[in-house]
Structure formats: C-alpha cells, structure tokens
Protein backbone atom coordinates (compact mmCIF):
# COMPACT_ATOMS: atom_id res chain seq x y z
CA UNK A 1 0.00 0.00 0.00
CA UNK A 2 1.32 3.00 -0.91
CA UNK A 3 -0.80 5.44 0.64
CA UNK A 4 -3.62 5.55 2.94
CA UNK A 5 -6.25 8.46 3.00
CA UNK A 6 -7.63 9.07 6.26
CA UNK A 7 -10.77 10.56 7.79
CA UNK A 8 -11.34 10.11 11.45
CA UNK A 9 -14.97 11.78 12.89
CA UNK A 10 -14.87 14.48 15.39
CA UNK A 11 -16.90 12.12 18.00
CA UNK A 12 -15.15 9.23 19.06
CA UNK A 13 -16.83 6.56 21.23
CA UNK A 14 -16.34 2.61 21.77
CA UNK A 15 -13.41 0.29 22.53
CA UNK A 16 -10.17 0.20 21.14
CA UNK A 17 -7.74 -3.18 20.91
CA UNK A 18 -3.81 -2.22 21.54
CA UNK A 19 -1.26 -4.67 20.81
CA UNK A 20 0.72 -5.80 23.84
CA UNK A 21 4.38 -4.59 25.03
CA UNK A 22 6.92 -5.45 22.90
CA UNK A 23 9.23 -4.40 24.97
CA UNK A 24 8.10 -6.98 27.33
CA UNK A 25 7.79 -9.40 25.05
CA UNK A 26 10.79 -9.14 23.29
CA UNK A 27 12.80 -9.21 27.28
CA UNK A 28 10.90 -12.17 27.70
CA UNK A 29 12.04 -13.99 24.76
CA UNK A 30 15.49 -13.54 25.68
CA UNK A 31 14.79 -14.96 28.68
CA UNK A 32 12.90 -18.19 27.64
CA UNK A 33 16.04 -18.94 25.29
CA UNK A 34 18.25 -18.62 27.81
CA UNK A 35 16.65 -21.13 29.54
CA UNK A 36 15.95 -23.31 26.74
CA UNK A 37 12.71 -23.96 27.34
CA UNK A 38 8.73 -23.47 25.93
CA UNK A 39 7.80 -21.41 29.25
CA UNK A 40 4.14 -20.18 28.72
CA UNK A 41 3.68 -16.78 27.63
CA UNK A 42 0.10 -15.92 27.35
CA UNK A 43 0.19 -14.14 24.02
CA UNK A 44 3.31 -12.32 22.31
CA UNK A 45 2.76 -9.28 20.32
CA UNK A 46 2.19 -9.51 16.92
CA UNK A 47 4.32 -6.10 16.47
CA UNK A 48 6.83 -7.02 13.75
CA UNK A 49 10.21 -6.26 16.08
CA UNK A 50 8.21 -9.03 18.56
CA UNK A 51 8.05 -11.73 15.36
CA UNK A 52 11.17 -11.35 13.71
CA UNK A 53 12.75 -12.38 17.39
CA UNK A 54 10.37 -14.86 17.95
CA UNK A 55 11.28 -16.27 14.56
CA UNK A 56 14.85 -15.74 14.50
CA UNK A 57 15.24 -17.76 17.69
CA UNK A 58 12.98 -20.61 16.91
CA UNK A 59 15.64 -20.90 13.32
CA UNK A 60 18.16 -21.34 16.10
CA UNK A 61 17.09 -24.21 17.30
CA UNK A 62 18.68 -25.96 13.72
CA UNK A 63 21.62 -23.37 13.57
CA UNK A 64 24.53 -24.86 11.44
CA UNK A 65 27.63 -22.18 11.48
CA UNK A 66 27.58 -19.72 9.41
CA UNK A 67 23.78 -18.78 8.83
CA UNK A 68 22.42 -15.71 8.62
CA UNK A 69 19.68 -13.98 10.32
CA UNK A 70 18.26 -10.98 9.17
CA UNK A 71 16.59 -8.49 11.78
CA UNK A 72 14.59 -6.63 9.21
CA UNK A 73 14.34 -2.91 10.58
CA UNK A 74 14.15 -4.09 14.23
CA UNK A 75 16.83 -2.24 16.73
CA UNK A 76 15.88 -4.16 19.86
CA UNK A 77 15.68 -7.48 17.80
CA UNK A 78 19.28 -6.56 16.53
CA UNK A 79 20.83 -5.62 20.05
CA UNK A 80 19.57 -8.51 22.10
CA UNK A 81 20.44 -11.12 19.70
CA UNK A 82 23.97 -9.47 19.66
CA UNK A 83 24.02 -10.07 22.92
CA UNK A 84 22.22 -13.22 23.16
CA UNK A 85 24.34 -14.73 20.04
CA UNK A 86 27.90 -13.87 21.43
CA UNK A 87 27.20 -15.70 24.78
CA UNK A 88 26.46 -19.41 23.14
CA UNK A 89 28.22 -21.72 20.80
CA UNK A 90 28.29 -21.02 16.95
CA UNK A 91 28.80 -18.67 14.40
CA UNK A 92 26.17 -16.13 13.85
CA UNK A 93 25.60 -13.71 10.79
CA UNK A 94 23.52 -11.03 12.03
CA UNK A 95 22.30 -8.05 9.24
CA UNK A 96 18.88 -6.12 8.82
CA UNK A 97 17.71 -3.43 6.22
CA UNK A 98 19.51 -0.45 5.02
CA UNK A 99 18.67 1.76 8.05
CA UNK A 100 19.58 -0.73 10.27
CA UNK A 101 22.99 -0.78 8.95
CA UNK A 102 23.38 2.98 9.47
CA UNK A 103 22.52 2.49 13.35
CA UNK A 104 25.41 2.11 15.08
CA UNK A 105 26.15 -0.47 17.48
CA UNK A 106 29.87 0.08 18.28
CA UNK A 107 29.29 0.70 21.65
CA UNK A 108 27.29 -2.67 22.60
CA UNK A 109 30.13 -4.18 20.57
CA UNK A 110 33.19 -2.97 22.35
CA UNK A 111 31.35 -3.89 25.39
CA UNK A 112 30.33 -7.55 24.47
CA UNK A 113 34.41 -7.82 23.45
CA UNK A 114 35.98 -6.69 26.53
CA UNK A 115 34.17 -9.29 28.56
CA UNK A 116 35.05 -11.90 25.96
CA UNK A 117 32.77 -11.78 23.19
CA UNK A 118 34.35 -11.76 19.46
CA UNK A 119 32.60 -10.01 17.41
CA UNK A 120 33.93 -8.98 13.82
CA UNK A 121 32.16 -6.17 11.45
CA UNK A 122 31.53 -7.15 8.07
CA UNK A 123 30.92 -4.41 6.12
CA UNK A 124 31.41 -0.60 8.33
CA UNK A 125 33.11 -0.09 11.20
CA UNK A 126 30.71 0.47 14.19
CA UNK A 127 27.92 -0.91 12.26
CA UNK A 128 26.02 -3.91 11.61
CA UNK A 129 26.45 -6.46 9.96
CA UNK A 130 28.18 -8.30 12.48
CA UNK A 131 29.60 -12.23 12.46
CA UNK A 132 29.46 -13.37 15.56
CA UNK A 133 31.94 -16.11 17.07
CA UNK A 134 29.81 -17.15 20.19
CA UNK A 135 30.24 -18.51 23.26
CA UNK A 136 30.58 -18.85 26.65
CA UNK A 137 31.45 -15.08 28.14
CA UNK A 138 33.62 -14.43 31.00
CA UNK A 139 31.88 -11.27 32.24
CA UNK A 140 33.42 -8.89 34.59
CA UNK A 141 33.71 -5.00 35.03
CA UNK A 142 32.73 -2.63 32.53
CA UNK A 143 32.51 1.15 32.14
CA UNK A 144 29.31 2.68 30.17
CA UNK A 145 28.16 6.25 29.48
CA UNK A 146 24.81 6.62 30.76
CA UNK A 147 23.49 8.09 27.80
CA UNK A 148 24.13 5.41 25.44
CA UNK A 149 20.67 3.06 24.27
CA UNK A 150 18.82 1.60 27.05
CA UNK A 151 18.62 -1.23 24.65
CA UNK A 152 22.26 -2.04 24.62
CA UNK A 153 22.14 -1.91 28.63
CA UNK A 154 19.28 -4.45 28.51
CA UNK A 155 20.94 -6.59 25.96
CA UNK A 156 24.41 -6.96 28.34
CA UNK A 157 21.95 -7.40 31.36
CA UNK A 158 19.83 -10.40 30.13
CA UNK A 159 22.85 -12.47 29.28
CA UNK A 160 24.60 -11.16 32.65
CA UNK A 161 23.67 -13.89 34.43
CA UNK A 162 24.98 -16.73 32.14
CA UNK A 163 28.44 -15.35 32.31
CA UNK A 164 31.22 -17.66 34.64
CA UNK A 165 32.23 -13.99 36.61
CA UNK A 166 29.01 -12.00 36.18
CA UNK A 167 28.87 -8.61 35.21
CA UNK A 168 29.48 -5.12 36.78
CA UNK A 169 28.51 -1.88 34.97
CA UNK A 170 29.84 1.29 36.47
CA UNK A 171 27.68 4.13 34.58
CA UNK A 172 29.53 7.62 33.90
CA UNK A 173 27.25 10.09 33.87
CA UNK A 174 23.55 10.22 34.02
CA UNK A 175 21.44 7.41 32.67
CA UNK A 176 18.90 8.37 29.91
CA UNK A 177 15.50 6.28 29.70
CA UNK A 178 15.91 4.84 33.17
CA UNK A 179 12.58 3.27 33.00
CA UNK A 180 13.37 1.00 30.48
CA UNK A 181 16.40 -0.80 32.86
CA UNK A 182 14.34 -0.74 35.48
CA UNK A 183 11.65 -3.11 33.24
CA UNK A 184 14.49 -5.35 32.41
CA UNK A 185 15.63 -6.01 35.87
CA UNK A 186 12.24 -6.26 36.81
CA UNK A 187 11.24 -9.39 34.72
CA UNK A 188 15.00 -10.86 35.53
CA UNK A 189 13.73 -10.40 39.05
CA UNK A 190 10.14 -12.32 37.81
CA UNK A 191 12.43 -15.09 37.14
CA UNK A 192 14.63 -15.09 40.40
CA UNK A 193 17.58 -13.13 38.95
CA UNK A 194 18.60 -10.26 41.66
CA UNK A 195 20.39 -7.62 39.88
CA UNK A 196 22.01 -5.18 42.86
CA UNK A 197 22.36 -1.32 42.58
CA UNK A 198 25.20 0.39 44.14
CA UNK A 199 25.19 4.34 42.95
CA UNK A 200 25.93 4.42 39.62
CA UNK A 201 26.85 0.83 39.95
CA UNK A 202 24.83 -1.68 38.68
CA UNK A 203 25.75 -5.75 39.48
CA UNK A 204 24.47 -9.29 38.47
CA UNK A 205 25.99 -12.18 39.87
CA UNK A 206 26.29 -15.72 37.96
CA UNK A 207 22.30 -17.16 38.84
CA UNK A 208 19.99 -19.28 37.13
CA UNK A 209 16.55 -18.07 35.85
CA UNK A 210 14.04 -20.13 37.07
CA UNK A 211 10.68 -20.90 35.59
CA UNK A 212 7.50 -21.36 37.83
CA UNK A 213 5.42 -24.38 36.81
CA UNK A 214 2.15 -22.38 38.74
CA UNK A 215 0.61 -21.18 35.44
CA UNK A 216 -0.97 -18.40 38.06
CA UNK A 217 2.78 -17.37 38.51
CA UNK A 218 3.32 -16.93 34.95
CA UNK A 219 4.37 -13.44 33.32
CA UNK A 220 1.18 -11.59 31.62
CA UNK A 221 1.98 -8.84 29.43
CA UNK A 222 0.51 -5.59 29.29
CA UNK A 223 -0.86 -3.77 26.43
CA UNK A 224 1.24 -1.28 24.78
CA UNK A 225 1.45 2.08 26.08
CA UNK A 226 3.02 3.60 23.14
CA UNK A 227 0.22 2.64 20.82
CA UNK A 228 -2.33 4.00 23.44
CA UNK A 229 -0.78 7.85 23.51
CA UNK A 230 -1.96 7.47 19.22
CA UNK A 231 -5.23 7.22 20.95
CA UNK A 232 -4.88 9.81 23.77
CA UNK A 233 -4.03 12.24 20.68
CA UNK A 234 -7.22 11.71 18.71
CA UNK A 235 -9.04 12.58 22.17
CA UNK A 236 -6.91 15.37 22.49
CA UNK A 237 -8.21 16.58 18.71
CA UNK A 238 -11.66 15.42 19.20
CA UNK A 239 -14.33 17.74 19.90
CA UNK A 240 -15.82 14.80 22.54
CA UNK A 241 -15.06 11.01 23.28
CA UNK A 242 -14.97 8.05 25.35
CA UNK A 243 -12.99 5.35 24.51
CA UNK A 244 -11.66 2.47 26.28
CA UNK A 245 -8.85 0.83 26.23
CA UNK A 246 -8.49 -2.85 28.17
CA UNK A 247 -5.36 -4.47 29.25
CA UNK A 248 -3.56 -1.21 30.56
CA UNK A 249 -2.36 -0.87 34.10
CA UNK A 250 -1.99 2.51 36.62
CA UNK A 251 1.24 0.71 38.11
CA UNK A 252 2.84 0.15 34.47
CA UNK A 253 6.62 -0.80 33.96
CA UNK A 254 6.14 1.19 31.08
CA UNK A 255 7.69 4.79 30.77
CA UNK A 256 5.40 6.02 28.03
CA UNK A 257 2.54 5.78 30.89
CA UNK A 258 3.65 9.08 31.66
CA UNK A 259 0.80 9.59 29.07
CA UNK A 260 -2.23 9.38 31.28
CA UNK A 261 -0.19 12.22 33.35
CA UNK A 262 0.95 14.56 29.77
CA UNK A 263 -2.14 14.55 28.25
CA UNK A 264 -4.16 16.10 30.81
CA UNK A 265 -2.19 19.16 29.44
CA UNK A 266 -4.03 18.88 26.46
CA UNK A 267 -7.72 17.92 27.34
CA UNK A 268 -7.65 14.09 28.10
CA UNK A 269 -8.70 12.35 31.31
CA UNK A 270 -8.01 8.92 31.71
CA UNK A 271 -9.86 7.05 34.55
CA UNK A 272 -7.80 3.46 35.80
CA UNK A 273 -10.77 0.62 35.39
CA UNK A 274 -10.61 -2.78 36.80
CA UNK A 275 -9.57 -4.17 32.82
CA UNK A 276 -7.94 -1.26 31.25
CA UNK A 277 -8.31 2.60 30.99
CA UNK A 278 -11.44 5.41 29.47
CA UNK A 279 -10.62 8.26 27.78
CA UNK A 280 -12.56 10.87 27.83
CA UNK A 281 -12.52 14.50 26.56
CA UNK A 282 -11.98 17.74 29.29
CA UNK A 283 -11.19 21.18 28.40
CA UNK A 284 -7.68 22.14 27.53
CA UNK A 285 -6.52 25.60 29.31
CA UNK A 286 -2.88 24.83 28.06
CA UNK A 287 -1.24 27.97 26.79
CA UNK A 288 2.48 26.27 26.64
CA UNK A 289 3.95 23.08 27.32
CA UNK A 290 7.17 22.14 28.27
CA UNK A 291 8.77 18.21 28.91
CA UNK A 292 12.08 16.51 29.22
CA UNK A 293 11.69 13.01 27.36
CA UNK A 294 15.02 11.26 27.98
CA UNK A 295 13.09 8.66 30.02
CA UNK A 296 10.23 8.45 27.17
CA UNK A 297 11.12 9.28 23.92
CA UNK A 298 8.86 7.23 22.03
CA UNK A 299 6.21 9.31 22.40
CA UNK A 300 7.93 12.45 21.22
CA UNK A 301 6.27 12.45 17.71
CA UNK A 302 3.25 12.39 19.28
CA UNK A 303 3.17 15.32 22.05
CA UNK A 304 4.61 17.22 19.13
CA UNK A 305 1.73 16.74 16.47
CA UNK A 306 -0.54 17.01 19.26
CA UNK A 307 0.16 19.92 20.35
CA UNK A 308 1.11 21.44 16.87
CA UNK A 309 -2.48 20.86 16.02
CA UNK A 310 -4.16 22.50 19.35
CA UNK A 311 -1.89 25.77 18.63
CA UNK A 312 0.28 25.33 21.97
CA UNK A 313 4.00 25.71 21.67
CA UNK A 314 5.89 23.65 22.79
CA UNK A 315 9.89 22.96 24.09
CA UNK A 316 11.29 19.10 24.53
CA UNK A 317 14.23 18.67 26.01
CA UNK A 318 16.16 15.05 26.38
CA UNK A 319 15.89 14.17 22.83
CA UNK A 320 19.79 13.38 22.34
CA UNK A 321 19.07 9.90 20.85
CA UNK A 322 16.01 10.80 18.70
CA UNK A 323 18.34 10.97 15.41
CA UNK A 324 19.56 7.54 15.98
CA UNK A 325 15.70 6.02 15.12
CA UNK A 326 14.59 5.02 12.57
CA UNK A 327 14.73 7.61 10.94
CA UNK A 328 16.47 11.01 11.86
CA UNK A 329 13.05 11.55 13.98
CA UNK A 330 13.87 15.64 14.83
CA UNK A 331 14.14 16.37 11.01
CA UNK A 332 11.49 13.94 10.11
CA UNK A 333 9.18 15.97 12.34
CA UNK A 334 10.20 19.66 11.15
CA UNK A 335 9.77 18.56 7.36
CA UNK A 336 6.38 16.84 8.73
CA UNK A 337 4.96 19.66 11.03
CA UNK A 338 5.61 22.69 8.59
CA UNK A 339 3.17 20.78 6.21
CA UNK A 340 0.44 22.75 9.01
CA UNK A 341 2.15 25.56 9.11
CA UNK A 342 4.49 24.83 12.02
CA UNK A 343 7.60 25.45 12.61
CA UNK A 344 10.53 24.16 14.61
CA UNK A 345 13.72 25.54 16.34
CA UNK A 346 16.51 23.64 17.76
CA UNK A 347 17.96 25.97 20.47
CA UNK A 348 20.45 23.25 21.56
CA UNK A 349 21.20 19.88 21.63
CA UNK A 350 18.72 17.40 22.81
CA UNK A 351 15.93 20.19 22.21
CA UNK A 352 13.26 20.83 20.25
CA UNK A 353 10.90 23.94 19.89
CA UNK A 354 7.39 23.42 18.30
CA UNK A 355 6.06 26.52 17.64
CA UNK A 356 2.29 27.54 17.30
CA UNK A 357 0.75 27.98 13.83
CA UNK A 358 2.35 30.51 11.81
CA UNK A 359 1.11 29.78 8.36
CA UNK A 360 -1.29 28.97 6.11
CA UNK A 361 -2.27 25.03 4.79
CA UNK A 362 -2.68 23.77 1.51
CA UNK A 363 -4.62 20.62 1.34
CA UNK A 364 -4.70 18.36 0.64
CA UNK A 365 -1.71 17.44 3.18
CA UNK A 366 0.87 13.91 2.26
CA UNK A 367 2.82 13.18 5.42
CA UNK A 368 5.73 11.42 4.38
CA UNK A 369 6.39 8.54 7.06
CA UNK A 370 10.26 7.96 6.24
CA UNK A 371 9.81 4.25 6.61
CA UNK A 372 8.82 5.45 10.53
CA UNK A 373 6.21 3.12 11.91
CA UNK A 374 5.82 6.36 14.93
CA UNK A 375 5.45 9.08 12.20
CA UNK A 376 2.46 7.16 10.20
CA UNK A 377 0.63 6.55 13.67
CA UNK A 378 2.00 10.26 15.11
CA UNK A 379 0.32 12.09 12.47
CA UNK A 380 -2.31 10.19 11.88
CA UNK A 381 -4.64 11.71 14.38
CA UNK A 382 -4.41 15.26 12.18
CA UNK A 383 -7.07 13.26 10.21
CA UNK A 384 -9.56 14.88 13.00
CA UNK A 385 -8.35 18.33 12.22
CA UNK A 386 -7.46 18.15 8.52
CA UNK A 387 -10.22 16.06 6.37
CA UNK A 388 -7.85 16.09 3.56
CA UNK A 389 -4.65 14.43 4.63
CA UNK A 390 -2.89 11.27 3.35
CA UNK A 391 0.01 8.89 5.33
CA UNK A 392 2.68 7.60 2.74
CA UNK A 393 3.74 4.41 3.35
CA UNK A 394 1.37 2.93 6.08
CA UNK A 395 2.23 -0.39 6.05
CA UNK A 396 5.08 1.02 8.46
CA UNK A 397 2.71 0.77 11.30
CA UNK A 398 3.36 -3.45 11.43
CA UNK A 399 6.70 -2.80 13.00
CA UNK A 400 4.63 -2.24 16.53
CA UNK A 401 1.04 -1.49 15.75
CA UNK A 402 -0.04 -3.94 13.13
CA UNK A 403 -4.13 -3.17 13.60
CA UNK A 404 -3.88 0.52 14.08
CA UNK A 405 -5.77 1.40 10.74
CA UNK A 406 -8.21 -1.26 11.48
CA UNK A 407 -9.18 0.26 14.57
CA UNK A 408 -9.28 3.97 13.45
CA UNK A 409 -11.46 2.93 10.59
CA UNK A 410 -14.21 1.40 13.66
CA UNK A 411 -14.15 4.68 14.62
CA UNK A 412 -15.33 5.91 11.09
C-alpha cells in the first residue's frame, strides 16, 4: 500500500484493541532462550520487532555455522540477539535493512568484546552487519556512558547472568531512559535473577533463571502504552469522546505511561478501570507546554503533532538519541509539522521547539512517514483536524502497531 487516505470523525466513542508490550515481550524472549525452554507466555505481540525475534530464535534451534539472520528494521531485535548470540556456541551472521545498517552499534560491541565476546564487522566499522563467534562469556567489570541506548544496557543485562564472573557496569554520567532498565531487571527479578544497585553501579551475579510451573505465577503482558498515547491524541483533537482501552495498568513498567499524566495538558482524562483505561474529553486551558523526554522518547512524535495541532507551543528537552531512530526523527518531524504551518527551532542539543501555527495550509496534506512506523501513527490523528490528509507508506505501522488502521477505521 502506498498510501492511505484518512478521515477520522470528530466524536469518538467505543473500545479500542492495543497490541501488547513489545518491549516486554521481546525481554521475555530472551529470557525463555536462555533457559531453553517453551515457558508459557500468554500471548506475544504480533508487532513485527516481537516476530522477527520470535522467529529468529525458533531458526536457532537448527543453527549450522555460518547462517544468517536478518533483523529486518528491528533495533531491539538486533541488540539482544547481539548479545544473546555472542554468549552461546556457533557462528552467527547477524544483518537487517539499510537503516539498520546505518545504526550504530559500536558501543554494545566494544562492550560484548571486553568481557570476551568476538565479534567482527563485516561491512562498516561500528555498524552492523556483524559475524558473531559465540560462546561462553567471562563477564566482569565494565565502564558505560549513561546516555548510550537503554537497549544495549538491557541486551548486556539479560545475558549477565549466564556469564562464569558475572557482570558489573559502572555508569559515567547520568542514565537516559531509566525506565526502560528498570523493566528489564524487573522481569530478571520475575524469574529469580537479583540484579544489585550500588550508585551508579549496577551488578548481576552468575544465577539461574528459574521458571515457575504455577501457570498463576506466569508473566502476563501488558498492552502497549506507546500505541495508546496514538489514541490519547485523537481525544486530544476530538471535539468529545470516550474510549476504552483494556489491558492497561496505573502501576505500568512502562515509561510512556507518563501519558495518562501529559495529556491532561491537552484535554484528556483517563480514569484506571478494573480491565484497562477510558478516555474521555476535558477542556484544555494549556497555553504552553514544556517536557524533558530522555526517560520516554517514544512518544515524542506524538506530544509534538498534538500539540502542533491545538496551537500550543511547545519545548522538549532530552531528545539526544532521537536521530539515531529510525529515521532522523527531529528532522522527520520539522519537514512533517511545517506541512500545518508549524515550525521548529533547535535551540540546543537534545531540544526541540514546536512553535504555534504561523502559516497557512494547503490541502490536501501527504505526510511522508520515512519508513517510521511512529510518524504514520503520530500524524495520523491530524485526520480529525485536517479532512484532507494522506500517510505515505502505512504499512510502516506493522513494525509495533499492526491493527492501528483497522481500529481507526471502527471509529469511522
């Protein structure tokens, strides 16, 4: 599909299905193949990231050396199975698509090799592809700047406890997207791995994870957070609504459930239900809005259309890693926004300005996604404001929100 041309009422009302975390599900696929077991997991997202990893390690399980698994345009899928891959026996080719290979991963690299991982690059220096000569890791001490990709911090911690000396990450500086850590070591701690925090010290000792047999015990993911603040934006733009959406939680290891607190900024209340969450529309007083999104950067896209669409400006601050998506996100979303007469500043690194409407709009309006699964859904909701707008590209939204168009078009 090359294009998709929305139209989304002014009155939304009924319930809405959200896929589940992949970022829990992809943790908890590391985990399960660590173990080498079929653990239950309830259901598994159907996000694309979440089924390339599923896929990729069920291949594994007839690995012959040299094989090659291709990530697609999945970062976390391509970090954790760096990990994952160094720390057992074989020889692993690991690639993905043309963005992927212009991510780098030199840090996670460097850091897999000084604790005994080797790791060769077979095309750019820094960058994936990568052959991997697995096996079993030593571990030890490592230094790590805080502000490097939760995901690589994630990666080193799953596999922590399968290495003969354990592992010990001293962070310099501060460490962006906390929450995300904090979720890993919280399902290694579902499965009786103890992680310790000392300062900016961070340890994991050489454990076991061990499954529970009580199905009642088992793990049950939550819905996805990150495709719910899609959602909170079309209630934002709506003139009135009610919608629910089940399987979300008020104590949430997710950081982009900051949402329920951000978007009573722009007119949304969310009320916590015994199965999930209601939106409904309030009055928006906002006259500017300021946020610093190092712990939740996902959601950036979205705060910024949002609020580029009720006329607030706005300034985001903690956005140092938002060029390293997939796409170069800040740009993606200057080109994007001036398409309503919006423009954008830069007044230093890690910031954005959005500034309130300045100009006049032709329609009808093409937003061009960039191969961006979060720009398609992002600007999506403009659909409300705009009856004349079109999404390039929308297949993009499979990577992590495979039904999103089927659900806005229930709305319709």
């Amino acid at each position: 599909m090359q294009s998709i041309s929305l139209s989304i009422p002014k009155s939304l009302k009924g319930e809405v299905i959200l896929p589940l975390s992949k970022s829990e599900c992809n943790r908890l696929l590391i985990v399960r193949a660590i173990t080498g077991t079929d653990f239950w997991i309830p259901e598994i997202s159907d996000a694309e990231d979440t089924v390339s990893l599923a896929r990729i390690i069920e291949e594994l399980k007839s690995h012959e050396d040299g094989n090659t698994y291709d990530v697609g345009p999945a970062g976390t899928t391509m970090r954790f199975l760096s990990a994952y891959l160094s720390s057992i026996p074989g020889v692993f080719n690991l690639t993905g698509s043309e963005r992927m290979k212009e991510r780098p991963i030199g840090i996670l690299v460097n850091a897999l090799e000084s604790i005994g991982g080797d790791i060769e690059y077979s095309e750019k220096e820094g960058f994936p592809p990568l052959k991997i000569f697995g096996g079993p890791l030593q571990g030890g001490e490592i230094e790590v700047d805080g502000s490097v990709s939760s995901q690589f911090i994630s990666a080193l911690l799953l596999i922590a406890p399968t290495m003969h000396n354990g592992l010990v990450i001293h962070f310099k500086g501060t460490i962006v997207s906390r929450p995300y850590i904090d979720m890993t070591l919280r399902i290694m701690e579902r499965f009786h791995v103890y992680p310790v925090w000392d300062g900016n010290t961070l340890s994991v000792s050489n454990q076991h994870y061990l499954i529970d047999d009580d199905p009642k015990k088992q793990f049950h993911v939550e819905a996805d957070w990150s495709a719910a603040s899609y959602w909170y934006s079309m209630v934002a733009l709506a003139d009135e609504a009610d919608l629910f959406l089940p399987g979300l939680h008020q104590e949430s290891m997710q950081a982009d459930s900051v949402c329920a607190l951000l978007f009573t900024f722009f007119g949304v209340k969310t009320t916590f239900e015994e199965k999930g969450i209601r939106l409904t529309k309030i009055s928006c007083e906002t006259d500017a809005f300021a946020f610093d999104f190092e712990d939740c950067p996902d959601i950036v896209q979205t705060i910024a259309v949002t609020a580029a669409a009720l006329k607030i400006p706005v300034l985001f601050t903690g956005l140092n890693t938002l060029r390293l998506k997939e796409t170069d996100r800040i740009e993606a979303l200057k080109s994007e926004l001036a398409k309503i007469g919006v423009s954008c500043d830069e007044p230093g690194r890690g910031l954005l300005q959005v500034k309130s409407f300045d100009g006049k709009v032709s329609e009808p309006i093409t937003i061009e996604t960039f191969k961006d699964h979060r720009m398609a859904m992002a600007f999506a909701p403009l659909a409300i404001k705009f009856p004349r707008i079109n999404i390039e590209n929308p297949d993009v939204v499979k990577k992590s929100y495979p039904g999103f168009w089927g659900e806005i078009k229930k709305m319709c």
